[in-house]
C-alpha atoms as a PDB file:
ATOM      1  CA  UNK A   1      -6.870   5.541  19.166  1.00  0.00           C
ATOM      2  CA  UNK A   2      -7.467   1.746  20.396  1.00  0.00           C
ATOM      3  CA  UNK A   3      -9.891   1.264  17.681  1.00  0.00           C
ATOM      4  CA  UNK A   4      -7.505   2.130  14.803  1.00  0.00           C
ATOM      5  CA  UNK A   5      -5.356  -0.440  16.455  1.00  0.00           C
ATOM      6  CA  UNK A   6      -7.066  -3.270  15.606  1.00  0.00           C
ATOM      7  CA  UNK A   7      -6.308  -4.846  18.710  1.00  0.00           C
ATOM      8  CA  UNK A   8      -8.355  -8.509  17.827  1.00  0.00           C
ATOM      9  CA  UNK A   9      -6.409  -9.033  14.240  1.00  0.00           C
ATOM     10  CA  UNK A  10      -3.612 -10.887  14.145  1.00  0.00           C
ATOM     11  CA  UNK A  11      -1.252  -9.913  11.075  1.00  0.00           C
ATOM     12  CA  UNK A  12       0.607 -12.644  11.264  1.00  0.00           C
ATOM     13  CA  UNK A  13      -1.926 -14.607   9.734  1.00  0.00           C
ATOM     14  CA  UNK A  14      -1.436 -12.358   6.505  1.00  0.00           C
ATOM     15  CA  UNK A  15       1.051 -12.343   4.275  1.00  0.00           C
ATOM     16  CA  UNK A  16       0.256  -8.919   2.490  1.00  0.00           C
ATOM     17  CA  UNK A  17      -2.206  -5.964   2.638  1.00  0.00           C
ATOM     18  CA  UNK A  18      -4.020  -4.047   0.132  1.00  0.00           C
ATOM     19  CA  UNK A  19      -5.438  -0.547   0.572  1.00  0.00           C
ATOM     20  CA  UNK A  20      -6.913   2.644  -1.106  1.00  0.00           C
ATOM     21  CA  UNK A  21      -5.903   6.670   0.493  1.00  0.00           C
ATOM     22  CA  UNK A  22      -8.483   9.101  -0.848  1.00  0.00           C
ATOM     23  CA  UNK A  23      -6.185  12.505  -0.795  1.00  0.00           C
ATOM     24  CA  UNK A  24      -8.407  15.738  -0.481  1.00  0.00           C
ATOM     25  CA  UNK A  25     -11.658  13.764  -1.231  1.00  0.00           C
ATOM     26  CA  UNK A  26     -10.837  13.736  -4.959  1.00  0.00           C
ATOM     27  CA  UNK A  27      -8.276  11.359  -6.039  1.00  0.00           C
ATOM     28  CA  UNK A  28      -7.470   7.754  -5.001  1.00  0.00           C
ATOM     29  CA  UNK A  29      -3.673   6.065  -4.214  1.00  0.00           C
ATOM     30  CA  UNK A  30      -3.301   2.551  -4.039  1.00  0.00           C
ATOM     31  CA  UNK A  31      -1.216   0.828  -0.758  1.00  0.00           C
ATOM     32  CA  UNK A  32       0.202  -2.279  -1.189  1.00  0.00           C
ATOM     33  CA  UNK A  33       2.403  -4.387   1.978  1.00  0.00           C
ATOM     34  CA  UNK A  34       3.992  -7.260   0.803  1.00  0.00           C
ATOM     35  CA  UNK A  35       5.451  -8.527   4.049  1.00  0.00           C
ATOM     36  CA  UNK A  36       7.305 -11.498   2.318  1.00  0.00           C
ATOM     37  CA  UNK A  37       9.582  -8.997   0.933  1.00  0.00           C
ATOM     38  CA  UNK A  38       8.557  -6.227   3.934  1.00  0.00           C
ATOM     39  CA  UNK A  39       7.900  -3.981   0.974  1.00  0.00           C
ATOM     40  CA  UNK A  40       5.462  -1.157   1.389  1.00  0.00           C
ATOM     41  CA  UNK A  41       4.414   0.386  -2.008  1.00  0.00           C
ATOM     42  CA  UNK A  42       2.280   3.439  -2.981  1.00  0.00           C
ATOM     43  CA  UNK A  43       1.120   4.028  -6.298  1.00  0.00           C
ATOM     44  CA  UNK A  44      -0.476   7.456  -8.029  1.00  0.00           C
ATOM     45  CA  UNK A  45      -2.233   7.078 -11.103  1.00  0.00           C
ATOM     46  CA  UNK A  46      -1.785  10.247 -11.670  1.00  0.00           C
ATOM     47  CA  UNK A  47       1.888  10.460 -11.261  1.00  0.00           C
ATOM     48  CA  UNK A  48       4.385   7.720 -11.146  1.00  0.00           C
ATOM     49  CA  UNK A  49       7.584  10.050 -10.198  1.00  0.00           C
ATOM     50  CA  UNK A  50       6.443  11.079  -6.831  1.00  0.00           C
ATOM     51  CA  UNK A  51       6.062   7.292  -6.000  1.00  0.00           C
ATOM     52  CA  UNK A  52       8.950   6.555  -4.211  1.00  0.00           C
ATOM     53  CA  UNK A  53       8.490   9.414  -1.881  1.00  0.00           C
ATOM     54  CA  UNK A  54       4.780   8.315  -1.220  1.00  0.00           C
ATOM     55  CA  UNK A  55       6.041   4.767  -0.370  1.00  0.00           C
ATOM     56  CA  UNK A  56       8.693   6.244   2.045  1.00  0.00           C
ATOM     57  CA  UNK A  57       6.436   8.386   4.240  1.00  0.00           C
ATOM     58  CA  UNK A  58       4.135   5.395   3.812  1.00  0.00           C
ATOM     59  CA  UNK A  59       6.566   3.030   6.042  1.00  0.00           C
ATOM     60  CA  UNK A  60       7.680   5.743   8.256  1.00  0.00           C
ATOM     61  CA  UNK A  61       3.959   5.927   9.747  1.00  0.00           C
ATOM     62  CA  UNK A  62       3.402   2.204   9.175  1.00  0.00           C
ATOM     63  CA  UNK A  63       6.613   1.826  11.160  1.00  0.00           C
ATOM     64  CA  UNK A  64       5.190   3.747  14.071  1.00  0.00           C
ATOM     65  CA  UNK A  65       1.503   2.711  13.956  1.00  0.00           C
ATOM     66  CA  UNK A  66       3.135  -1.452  14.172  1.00  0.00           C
ATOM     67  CA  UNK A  67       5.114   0.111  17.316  1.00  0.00           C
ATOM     68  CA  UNK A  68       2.610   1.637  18.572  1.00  0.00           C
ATOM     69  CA  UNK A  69       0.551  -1.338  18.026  1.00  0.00           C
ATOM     70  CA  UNK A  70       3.346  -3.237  19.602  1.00  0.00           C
ATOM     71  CA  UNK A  71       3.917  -0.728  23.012  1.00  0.00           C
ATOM     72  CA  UNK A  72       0.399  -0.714  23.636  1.00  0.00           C
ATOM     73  CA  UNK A  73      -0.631  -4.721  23.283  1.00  0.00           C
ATOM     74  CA  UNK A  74       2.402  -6.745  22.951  1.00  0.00           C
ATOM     75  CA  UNK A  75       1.942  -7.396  19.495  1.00  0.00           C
ATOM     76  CA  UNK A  76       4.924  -7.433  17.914  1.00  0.00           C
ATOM     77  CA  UNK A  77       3.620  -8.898  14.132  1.00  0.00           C
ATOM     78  CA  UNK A  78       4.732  -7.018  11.023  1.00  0.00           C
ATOM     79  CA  UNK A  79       6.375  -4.448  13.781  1.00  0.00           C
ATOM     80  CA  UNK A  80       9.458  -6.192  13.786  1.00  0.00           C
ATOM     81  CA  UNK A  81       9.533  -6.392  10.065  1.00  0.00           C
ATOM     82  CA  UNK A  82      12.510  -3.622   8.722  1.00  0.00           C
ATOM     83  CA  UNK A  83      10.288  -2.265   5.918  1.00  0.00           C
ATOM     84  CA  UNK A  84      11.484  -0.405   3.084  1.00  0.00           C
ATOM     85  CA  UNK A  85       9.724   1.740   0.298  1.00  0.00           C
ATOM     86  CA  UNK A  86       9.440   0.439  -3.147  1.00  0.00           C
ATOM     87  CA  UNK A  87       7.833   0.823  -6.412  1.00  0.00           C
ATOM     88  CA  UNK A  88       6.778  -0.749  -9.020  1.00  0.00           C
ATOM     89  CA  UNK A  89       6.498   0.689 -12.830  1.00  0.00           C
ATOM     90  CA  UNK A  90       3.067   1.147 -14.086  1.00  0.00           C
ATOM     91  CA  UNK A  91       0.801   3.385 -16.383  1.00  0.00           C
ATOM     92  CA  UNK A  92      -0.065   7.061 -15.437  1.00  0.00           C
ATOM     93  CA  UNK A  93      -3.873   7.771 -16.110  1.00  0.00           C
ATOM     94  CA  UNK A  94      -4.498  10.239 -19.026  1.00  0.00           C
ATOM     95  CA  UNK A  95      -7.553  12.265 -17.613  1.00  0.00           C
ATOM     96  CA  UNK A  96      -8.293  13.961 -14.296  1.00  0.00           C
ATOM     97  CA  UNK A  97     -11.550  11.047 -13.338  1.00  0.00           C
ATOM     98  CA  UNK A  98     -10.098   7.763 -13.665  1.00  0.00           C
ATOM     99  CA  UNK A  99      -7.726   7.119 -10.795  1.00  0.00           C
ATOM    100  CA  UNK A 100     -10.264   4.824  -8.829  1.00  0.00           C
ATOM    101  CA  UNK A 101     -10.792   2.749 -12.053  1.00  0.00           C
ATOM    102  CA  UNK A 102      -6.616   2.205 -11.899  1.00  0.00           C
ATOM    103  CA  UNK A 103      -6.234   1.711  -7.853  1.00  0.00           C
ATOM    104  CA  UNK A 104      -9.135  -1.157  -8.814  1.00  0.00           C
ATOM    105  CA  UNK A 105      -6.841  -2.651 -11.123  1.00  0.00           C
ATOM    106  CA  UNK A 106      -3.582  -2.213  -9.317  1.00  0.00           C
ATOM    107  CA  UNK A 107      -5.371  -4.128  -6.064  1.00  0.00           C
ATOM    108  CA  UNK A 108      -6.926  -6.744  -9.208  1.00  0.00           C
ATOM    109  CA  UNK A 109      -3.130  -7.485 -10.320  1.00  0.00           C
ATOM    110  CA  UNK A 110      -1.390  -7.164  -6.869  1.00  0.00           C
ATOM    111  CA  UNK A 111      -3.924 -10.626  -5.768  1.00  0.00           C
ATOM    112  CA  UNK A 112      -3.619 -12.293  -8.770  1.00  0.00           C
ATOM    113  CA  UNK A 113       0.208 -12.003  -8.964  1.00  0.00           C
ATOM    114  CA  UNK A 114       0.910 -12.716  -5.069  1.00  0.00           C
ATOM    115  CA  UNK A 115       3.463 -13.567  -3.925  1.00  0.00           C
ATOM    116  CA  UNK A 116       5.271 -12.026  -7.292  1.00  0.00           C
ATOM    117  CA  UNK A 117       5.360  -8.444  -7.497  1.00  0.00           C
ATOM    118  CA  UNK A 118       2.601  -7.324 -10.306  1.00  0.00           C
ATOM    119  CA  UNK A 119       3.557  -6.189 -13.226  1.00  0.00           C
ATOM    120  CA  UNK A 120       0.743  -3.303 -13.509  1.00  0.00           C
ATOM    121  CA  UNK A 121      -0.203  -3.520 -17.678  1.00  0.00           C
ATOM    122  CA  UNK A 122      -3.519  -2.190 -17.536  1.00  0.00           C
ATOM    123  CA  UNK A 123      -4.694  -0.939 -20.336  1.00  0.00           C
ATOM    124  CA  UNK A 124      -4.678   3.156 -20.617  1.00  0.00           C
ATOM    125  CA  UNK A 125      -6.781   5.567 -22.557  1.00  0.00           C
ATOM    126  CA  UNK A 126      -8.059   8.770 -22.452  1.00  0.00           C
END
């Protein structure tokens, strides 16, 4: 458990944090924390109406891992943040094999854009 802690990184010195959840070793979500705002958002490629739910299971477990983060090392960074889900628009992919080619392109725009929110207009064909 310490190790998924990441007891040596201090997240105050970030302002926002991308990441990639492979679900069932075949498709790809992209994680986005945008503490500015202390906005977590989940996107699927595959389907942008489940979204919202993603993003609010996303920042009930990020909730308890910055507790738990907080409890066990005093760290109290980005744990005392109230985060909320949100989402953002964006394109669904139109075939079953592209989703890592979109969570690429949703990181791409969310570092460009930062601090705005991205605006996710990647292009989309079959």
């Amino acid at each position: 458990m310490s190790r998924h802690l990441m007891r040596k990184v201090n997240l105050d010195t970030f302002d926002a944090a991308v990441s990639f959840v492979n679900v069932n070793n075949n498709h790809w979500r992209f994680m986005y924390l945008h503490a500015p705002l202390k906005s977590i958002f989940v996107r699927d490629p595959a389907a942008a109406e489940q979204d919202l739910h993603l993003s609010t299971t996303a920042v009930q477990s990020y909730s308890r891992y910055f507790q738990m983060r907080q409890n066990l090392y005093g760290k109290q960074v980005w744990g005392s943040l109230k985060w909320k889900a949100a989402t953002i628009p964006h394109p669904v992919q139109q075939d079953s094999t592209s989703c890592g080619v979109f969570v690429m392109q949703m990181a791409k725009e969310a570092i460009q854009s930062f601090p705005a929110i991205p605006s996710f207009n990647m292009k989309n064909s079959p």
